[in-house]
PDB file of N, CA and C in Angstrom:
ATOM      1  N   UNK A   1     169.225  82.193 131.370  1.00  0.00           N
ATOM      2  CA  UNK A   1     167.965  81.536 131.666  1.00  0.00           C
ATOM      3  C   UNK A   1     167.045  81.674 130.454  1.00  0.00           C
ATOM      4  N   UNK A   2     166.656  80.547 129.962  1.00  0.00           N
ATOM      5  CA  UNK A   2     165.946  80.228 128.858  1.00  0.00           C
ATOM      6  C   UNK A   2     164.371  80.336 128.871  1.00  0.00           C
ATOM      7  N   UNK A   3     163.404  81.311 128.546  1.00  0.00           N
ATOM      8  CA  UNK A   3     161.903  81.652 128.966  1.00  0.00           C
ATOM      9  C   UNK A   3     161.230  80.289 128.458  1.00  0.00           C
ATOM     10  N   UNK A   4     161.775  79.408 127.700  1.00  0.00           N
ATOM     11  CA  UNK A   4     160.958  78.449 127.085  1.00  0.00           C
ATOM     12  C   UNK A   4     161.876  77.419 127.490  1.00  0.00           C
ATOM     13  N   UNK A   5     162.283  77.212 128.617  1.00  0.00           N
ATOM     14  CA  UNK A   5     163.035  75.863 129.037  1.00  0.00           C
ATOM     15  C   UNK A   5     162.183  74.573 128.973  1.00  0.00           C
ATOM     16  N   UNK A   6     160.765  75.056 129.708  1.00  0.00           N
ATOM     17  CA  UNK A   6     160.242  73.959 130.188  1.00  0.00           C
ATOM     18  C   UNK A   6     158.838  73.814 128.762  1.00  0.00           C
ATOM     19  N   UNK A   7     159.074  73.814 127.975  1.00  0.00           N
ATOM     20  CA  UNK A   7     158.324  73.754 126.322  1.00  0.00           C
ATOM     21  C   UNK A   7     158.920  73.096 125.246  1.00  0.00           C
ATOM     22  N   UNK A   8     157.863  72.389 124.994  1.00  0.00           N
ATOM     23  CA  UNK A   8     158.491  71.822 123.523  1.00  0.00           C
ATOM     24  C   UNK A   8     157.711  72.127 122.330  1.00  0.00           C
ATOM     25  N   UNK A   9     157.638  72.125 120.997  1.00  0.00           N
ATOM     26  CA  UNK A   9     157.426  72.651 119.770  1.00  0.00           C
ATOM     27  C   UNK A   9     157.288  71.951 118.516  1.00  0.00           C
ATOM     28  N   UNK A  10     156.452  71.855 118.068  1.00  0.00           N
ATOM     29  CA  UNK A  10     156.041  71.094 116.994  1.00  0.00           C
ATOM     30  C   UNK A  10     155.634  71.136 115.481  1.00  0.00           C
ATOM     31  N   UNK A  11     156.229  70.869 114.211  1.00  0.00           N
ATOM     32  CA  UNK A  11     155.673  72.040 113.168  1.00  0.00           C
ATOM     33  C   UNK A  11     155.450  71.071 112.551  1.00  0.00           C
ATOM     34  N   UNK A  12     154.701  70.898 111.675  1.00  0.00           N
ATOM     35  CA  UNK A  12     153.837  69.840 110.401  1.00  0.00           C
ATOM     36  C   UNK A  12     153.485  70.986 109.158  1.00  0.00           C
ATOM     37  N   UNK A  13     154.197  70.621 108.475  1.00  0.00           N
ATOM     38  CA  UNK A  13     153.706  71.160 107.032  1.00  0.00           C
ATOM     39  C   UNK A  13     153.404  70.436 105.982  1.00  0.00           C
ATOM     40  N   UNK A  14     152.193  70.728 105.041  1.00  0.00           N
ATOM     41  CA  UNK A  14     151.806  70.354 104.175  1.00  0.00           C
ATOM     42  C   UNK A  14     151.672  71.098 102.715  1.00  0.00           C
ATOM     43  N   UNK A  15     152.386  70.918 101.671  1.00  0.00           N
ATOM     44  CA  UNK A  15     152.602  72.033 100.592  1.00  0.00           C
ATOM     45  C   UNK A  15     151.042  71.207 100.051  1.00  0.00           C
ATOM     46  N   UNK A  16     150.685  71.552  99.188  1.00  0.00           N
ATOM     47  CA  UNK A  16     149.548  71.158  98.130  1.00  0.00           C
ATOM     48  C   UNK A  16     148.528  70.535  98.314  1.00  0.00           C
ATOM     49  N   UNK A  17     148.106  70.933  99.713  1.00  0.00           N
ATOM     50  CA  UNK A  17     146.916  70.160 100.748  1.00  0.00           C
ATOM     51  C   UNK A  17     145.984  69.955  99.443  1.00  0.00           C
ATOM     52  N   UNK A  18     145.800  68.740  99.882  1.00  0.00           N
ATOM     53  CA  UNK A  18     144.482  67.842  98.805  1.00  0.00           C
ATOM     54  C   UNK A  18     144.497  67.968  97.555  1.00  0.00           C
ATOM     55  N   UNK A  19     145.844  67.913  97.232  1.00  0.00           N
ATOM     56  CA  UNK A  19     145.968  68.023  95.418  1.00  0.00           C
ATOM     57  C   UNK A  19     146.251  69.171  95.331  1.00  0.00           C
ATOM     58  N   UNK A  20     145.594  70.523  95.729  1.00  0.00           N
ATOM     59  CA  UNK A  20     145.110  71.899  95.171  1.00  0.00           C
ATOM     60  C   UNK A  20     146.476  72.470  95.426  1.00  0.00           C
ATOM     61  N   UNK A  21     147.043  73.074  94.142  1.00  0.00           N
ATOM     62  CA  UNK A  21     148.583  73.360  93.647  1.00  0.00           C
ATOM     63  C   UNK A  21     148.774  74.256  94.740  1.00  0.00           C
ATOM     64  N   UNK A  22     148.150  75.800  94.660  1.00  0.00           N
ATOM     65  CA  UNK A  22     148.327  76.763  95.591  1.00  0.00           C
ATOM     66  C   UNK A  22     147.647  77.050  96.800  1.00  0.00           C
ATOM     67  N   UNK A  23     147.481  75.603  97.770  1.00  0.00           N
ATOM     68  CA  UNK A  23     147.122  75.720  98.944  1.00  0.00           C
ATOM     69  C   UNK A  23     148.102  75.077  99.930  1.00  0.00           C
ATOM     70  N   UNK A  24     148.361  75.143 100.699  1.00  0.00           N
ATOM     71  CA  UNK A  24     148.982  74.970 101.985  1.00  0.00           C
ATOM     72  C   UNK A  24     148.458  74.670 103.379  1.00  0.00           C
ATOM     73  N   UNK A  25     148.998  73.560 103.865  1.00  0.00           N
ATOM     74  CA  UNK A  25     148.483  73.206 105.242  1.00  0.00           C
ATOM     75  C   UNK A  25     149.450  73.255 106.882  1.00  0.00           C
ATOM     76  N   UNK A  26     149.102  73.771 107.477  1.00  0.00           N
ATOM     77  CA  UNK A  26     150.292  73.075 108.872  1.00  0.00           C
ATOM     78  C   UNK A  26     149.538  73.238 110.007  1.00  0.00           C
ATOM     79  N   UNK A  27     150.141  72.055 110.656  1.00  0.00           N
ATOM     80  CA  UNK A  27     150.005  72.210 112.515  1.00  0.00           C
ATOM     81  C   UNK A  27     150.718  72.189 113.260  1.00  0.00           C
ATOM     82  N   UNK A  28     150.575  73.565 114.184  1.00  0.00           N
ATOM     83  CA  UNK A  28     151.928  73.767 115.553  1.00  0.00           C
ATOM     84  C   UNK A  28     151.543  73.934 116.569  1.00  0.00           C
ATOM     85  N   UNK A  29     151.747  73.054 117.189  1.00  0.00           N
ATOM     86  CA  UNK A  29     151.958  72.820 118.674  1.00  0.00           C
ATOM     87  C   UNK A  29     152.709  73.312 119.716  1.00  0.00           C
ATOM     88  N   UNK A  30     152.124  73.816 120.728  1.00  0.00           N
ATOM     89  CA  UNK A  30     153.483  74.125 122.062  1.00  0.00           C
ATOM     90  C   UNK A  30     153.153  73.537 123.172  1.00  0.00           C
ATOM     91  N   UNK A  31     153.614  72.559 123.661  1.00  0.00           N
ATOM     92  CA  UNK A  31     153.077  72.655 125.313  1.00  0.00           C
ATOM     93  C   UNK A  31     154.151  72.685 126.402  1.00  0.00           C
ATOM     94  N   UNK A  32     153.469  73.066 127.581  1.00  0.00           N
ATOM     95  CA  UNK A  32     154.007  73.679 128.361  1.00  0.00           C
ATOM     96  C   UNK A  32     154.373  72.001 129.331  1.00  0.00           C
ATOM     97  N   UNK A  33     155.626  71.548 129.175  1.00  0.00           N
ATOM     98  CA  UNK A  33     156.124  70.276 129.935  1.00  0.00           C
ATOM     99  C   UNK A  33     155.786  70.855 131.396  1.00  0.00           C
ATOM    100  N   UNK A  34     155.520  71.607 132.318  1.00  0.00           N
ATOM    101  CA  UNK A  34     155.709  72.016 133.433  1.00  0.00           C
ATOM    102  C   UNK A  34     153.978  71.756 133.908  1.00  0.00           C
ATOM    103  N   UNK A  35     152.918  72.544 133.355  1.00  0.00           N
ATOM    104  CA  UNK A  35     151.824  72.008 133.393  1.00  0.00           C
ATOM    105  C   UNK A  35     150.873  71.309 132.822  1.00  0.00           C
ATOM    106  N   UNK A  36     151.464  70.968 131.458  1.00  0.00           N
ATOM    107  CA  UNK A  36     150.800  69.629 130.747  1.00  0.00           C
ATOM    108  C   UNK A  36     149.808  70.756 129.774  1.00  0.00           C
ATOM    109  N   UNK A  37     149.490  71.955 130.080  1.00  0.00           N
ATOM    110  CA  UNK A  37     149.019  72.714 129.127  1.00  0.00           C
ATOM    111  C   UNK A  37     149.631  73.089 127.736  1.00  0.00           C
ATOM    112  N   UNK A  38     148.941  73.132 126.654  1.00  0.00           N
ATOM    113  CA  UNK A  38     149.350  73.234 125.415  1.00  0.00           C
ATOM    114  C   UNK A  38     148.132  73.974 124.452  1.00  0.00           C
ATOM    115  N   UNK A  39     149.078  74.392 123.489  1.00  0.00           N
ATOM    116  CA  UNK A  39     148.127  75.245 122.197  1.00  0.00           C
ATOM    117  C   UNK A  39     148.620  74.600 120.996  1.00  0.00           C
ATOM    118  N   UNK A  40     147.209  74.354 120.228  1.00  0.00           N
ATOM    119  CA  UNK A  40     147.309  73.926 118.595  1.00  0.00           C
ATOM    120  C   UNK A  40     146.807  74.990 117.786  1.00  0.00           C
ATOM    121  N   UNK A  41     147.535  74.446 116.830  1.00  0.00           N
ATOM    122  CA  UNK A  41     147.086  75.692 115.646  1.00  0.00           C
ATOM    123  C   UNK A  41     146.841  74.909 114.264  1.00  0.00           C
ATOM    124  N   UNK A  42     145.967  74.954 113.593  1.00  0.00           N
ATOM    125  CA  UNK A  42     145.727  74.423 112.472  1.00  0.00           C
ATOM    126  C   UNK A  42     145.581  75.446 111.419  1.00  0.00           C
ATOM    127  N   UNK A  43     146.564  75.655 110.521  1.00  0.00           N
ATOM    128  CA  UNK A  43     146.455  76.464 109.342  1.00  0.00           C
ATOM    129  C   UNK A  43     146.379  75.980 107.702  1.00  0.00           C
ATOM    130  N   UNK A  44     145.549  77.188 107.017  1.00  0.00           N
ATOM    131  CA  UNK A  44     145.164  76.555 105.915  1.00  0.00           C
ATOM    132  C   UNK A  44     145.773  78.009 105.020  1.00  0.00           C
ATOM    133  N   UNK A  45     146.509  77.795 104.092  1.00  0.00           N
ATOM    134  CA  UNK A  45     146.668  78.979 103.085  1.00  0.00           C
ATOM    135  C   UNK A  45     146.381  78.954 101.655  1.00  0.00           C
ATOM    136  N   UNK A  46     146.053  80.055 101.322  1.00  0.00           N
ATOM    137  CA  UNK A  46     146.078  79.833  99.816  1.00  0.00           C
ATOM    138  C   UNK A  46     146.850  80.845  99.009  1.00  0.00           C
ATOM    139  N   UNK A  47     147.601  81.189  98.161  1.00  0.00           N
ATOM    140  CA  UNK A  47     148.435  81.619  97.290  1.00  0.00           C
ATOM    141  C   UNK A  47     148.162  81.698  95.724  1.00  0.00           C
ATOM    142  N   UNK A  48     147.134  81.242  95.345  1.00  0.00           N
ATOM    143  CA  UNK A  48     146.921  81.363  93.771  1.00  0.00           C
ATOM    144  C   UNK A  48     146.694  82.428  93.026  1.00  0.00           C
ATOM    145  N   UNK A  49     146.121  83.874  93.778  1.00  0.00           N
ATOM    146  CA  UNK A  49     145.909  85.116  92.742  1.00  0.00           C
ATOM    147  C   UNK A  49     147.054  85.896  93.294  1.00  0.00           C
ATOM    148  N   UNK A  50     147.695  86.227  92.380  1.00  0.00           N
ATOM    149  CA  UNK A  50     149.226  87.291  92.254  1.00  0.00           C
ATOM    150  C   UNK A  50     148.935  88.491  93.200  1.00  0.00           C
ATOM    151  N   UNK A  51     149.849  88.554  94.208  1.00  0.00           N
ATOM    152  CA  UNK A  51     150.524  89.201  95.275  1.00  0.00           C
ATOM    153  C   UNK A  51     149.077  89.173  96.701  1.00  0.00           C
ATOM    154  N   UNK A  52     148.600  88.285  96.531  1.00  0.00           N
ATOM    155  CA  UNK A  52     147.566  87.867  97.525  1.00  0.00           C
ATOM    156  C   UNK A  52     147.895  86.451  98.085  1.00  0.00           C
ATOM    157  N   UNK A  53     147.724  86.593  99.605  1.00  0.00           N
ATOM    158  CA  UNK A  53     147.799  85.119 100.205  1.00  0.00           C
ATOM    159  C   UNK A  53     146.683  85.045 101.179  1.00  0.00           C
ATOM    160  N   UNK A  54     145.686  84.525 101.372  1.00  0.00           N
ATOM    161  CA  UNK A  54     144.616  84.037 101.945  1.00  0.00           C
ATOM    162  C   UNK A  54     144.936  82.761 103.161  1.00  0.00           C
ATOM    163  N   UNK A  55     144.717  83.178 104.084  1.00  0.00           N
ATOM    164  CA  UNK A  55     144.745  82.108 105.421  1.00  0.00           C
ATOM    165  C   UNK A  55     143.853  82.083 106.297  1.00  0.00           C
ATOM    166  N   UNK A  56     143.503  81.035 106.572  1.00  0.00           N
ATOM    167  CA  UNK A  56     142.587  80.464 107.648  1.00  0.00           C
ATOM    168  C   UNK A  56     143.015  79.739 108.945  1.00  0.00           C
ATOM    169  N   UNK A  57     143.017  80.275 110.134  1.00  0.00           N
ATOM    170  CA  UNK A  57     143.667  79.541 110.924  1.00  0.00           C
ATOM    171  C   UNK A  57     143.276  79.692 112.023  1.00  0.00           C
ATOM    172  N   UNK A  58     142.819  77.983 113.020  1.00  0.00           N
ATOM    173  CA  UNK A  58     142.217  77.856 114.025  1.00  0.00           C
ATOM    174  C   UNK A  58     142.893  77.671 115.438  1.00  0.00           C
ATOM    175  N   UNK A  59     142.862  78.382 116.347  1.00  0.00           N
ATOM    176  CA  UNK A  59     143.899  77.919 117.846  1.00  0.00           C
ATOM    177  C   UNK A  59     143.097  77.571 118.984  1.00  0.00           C
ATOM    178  N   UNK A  60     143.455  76.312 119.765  1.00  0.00           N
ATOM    179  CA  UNK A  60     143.007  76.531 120.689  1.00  0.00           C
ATOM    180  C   UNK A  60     143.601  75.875 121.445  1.00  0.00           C
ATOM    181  N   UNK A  61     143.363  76.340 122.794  1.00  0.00           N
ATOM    182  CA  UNK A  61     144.303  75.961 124.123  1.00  0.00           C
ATOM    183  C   UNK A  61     143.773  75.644 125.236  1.00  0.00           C
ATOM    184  N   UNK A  62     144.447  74.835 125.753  1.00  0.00           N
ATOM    185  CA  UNK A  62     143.801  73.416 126.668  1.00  0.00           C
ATOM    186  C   UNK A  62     144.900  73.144 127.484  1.00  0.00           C
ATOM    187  N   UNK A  63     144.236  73.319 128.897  1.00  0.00           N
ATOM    188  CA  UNK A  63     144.631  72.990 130.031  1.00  0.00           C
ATOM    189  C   UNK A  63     144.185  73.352 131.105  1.00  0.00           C
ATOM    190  N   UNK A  64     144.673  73.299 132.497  1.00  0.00           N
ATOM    191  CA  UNK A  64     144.024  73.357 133.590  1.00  0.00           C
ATOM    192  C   UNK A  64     143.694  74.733 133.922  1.00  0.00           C
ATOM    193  N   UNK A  65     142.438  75.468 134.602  1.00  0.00           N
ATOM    194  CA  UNK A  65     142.262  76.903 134.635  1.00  0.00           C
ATOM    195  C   UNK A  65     143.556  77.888 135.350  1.00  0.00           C
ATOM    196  N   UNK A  66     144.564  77.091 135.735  1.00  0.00           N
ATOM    197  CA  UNK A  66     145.977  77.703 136.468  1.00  0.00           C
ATOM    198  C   UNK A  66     146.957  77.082 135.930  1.00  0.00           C
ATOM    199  N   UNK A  67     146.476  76.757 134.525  1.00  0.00           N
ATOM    200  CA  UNK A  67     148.242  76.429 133.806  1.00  0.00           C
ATOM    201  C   UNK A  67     148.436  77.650 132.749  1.00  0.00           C
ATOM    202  N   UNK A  68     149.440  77.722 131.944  1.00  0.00           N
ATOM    203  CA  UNK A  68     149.707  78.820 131.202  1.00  0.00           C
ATOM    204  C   UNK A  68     148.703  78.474 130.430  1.00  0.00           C
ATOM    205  N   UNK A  69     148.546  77.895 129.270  1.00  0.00           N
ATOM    206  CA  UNK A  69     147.679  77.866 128.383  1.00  0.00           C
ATOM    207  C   UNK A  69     146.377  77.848 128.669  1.00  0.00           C
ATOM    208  N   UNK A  70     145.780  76.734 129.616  1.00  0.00           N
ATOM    209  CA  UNK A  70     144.575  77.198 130.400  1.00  0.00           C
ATOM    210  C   UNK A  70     143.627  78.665 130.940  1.00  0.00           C
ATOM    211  N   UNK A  71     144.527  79.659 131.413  1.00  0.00           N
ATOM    212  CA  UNK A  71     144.151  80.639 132.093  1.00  0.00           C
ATOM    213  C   UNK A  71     144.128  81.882 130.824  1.00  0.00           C
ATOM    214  N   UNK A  72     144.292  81.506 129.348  1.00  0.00           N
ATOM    215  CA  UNK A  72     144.144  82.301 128.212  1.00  0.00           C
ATOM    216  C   UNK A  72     142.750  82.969 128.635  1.00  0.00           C
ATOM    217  N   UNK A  73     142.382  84.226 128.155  1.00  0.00           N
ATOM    218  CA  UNK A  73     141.145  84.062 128.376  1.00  0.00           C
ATOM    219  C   UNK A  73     139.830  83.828 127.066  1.00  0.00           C
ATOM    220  N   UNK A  74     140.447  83.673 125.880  1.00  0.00           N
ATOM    221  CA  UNK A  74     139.721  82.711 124.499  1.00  0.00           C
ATOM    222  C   UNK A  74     140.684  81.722 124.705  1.00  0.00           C
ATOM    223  N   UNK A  75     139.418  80.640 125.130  1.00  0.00           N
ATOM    224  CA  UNK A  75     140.373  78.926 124.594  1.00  0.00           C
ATOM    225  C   UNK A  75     140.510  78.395 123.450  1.00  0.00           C
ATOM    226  N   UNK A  76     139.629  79.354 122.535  1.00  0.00           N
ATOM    227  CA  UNK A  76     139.476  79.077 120.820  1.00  0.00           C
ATOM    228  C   UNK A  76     139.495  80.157 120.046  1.00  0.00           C
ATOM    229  N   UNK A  77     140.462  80.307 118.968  1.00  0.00           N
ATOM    230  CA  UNK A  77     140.394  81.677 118.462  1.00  0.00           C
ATOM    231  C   UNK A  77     140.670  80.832 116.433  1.00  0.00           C
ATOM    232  N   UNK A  78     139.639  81.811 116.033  1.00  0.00           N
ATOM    233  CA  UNK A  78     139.235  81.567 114.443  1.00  0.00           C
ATOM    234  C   UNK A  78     140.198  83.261 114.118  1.00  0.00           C
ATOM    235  N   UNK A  79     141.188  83.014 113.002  1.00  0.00           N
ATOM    236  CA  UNK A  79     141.470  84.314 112.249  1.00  0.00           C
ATOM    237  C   UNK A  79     141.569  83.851 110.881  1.00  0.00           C
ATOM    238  N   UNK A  80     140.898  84.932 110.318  1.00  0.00           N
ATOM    239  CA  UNK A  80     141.077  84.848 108.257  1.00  0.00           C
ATOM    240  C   UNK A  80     141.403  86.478 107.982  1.00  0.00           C
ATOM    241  N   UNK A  81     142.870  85.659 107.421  1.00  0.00           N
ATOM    242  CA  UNK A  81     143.443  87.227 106.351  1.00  0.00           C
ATOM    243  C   UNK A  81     143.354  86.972 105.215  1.00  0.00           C
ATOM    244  N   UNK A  82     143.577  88.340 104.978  1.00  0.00           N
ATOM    245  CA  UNK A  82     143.956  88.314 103.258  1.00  0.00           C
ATOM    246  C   UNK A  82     145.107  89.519 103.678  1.00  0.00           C
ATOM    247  N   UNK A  83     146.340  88.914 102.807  1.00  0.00           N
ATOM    248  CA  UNK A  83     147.716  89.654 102.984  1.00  0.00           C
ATOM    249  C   UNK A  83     147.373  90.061 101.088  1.00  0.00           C
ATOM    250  N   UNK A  84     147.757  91.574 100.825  1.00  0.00           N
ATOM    251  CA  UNK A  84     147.563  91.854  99.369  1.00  0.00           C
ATOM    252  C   UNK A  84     149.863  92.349  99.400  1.00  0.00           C
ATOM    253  N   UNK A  85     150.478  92.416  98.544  1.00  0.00           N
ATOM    254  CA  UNK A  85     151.702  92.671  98.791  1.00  0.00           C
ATOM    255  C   UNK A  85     151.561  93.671  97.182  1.00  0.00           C
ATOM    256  N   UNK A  86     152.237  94.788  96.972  1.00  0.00           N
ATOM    257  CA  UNK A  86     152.521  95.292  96.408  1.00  0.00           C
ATOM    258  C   UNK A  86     153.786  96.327  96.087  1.00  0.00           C
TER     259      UNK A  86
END
């Protein structure tokens, strides 16, 4: 039995969002085929100063107050890292 039977999945990537060499774009999607609820994610990265990656990325989830995604309890969530690797 498959936990994500009733879901489908969506990935969009963008290497060099708006010209700018070391930035990065994507959007992923899940929704839930069973209650029509679903979550987006819009991400933005950047990669240009050595062993640092910078991301910006917005989620939010929409659906009925008793579907999975619906009953989240943030329907909108903002996160910014900075990953340093050494």
């Amino acid at each position: 039995m498959s936990v994500f039977r009733d879901e489908e999945w969506a990935e969009i990537t963008k290497p060099e969002l708006f010209g700018h060499l070391y930035m990065n774009g994507a959007f992923f999607s899940v929704v839930n085929l069973a209650d029509k609820s679903h979550s987006n994610t819009v991400e933005v990265s950047y990669t240009g100063l050595t062993d640092y990656i910078f991301t910006l990325r917005l989620t939010t989830n929409l659906g009925n107050h008793n579907s999975e995604y619906g009953q989240k309890l943030s329907s909108d969530r903002i996160e910014m890292r900075c990953q340093y690797y050494f």
